[in-house]
Protein backbone atom coordinates (compact mmCIF):
# COMPACT_ATOMS: atom_id res chain seq x y z
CA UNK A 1 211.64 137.99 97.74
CA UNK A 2 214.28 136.17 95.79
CA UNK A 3 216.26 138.83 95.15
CA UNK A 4 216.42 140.20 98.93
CA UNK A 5 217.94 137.07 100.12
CA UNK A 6 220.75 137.27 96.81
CA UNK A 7 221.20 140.65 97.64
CA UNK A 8 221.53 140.42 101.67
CA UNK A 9 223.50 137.17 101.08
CA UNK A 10 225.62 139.04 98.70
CA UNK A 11 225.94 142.23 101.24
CA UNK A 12 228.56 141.15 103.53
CA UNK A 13 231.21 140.25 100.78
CA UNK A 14 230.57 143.63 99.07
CA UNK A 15 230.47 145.43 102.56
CA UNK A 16 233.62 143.61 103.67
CA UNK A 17 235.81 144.36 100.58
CA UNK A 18 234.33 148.46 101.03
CA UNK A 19 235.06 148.26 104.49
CA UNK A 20 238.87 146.57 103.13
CA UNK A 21 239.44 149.64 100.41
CA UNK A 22 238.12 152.23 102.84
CA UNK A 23 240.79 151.36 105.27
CA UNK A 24 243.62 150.93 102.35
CA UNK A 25 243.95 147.35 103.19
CA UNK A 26 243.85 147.21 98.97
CA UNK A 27 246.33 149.16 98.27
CA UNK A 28 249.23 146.72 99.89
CA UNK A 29 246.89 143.47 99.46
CA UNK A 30 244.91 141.76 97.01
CA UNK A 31 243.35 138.27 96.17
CA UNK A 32 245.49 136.12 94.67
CA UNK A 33 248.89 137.81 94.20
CA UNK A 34 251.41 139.84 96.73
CA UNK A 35 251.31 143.24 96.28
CA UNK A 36 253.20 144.73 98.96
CA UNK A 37 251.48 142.28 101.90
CA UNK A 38 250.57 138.85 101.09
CA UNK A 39 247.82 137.77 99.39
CA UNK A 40 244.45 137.28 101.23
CA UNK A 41 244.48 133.85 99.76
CA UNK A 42 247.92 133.10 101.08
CA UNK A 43 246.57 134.66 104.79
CA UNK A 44 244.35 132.38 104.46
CA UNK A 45 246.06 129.18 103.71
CA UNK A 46 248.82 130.17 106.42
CA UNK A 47 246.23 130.74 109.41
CA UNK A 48 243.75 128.05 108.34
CA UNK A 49 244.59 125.44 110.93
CA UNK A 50 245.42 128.12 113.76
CA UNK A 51 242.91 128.32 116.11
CA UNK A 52 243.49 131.67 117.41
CA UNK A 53 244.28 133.27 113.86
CA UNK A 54 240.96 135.50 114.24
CA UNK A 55 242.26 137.11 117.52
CA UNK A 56 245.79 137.43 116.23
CA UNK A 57 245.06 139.11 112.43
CA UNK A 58 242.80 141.34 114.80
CA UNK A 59 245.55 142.77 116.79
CA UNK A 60 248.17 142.67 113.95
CA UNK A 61 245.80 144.49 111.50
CA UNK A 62 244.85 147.15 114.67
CA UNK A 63 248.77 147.26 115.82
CA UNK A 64 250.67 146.82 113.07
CA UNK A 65 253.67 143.94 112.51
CA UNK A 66 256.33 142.94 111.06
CA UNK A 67 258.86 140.06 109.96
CA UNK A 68 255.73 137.35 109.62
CA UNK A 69 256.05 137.94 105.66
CA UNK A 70 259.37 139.75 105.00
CA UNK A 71 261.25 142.69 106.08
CA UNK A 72 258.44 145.46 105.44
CA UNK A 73 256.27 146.36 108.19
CA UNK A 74 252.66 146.19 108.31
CA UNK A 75 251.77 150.01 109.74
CA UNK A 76 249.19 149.87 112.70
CA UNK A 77 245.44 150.51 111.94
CA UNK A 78 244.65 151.92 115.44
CA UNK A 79 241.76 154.14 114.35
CA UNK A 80 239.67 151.12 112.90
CA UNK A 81 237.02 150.17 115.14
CA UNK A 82 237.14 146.79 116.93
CA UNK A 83 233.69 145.77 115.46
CA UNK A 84 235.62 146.55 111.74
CA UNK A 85 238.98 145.23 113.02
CA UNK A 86 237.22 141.88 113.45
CA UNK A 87 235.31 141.76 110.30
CA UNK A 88 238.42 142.70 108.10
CA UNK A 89 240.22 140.08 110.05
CA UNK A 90 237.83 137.22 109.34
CA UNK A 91 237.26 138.34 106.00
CA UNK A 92 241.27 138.10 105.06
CA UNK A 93 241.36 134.87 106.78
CA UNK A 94 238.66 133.58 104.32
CA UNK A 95 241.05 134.78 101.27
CA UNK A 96 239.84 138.36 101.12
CA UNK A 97 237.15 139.08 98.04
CA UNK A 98 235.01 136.32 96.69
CA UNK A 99 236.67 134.29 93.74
């Protein structure tokens, strides 16, 4: 019994950073240091008092952006599901994969 509630409390950090390398969010992001994008810490730290960051990473993850954290573009992500578009969003607002 234990280990069910480790595991299914565990689940949605491991899900979240599968669902994040699935859609190649990884491979311009990571943690704690800029790859290409910014850091999901750094996401983070710069939304955390915005009230409306959820609904905004949303639409910039599904429709792409730019100039927010230098000159190169974020590409649009229009075939990610909304239900996935919001989880990846909340997830990279908490900092992106557990430290």
């Amino acid at each position: 019994f234990g280990i069910v509630l480790l595991i299914s409390s565990i689940s949605p950090v491991l899900a979240d950073q599968s669902l994040a390398t699935k859609n190649g969010c990884t491979a311009c992001h990571a943690s704690d240091k800029k790859i290409i994008g910014p850091a999901f810490q750094e996401i983070a730290k710069k939304y955390s008092a915005d009230a409306s960051a959820l609904e905004k990473m949303t639409q910039k993850i599904k429709l792409g952006g730019k100039g927010a954290w230098g000159p190169v573009p974020m590409p649009a992500h229009p075939q990610i599901s909304d239900a996935d578009l919001h989880t990846l969003a909340a997830w990279a607002l908490k900092g992106g994969p557990a430290k």
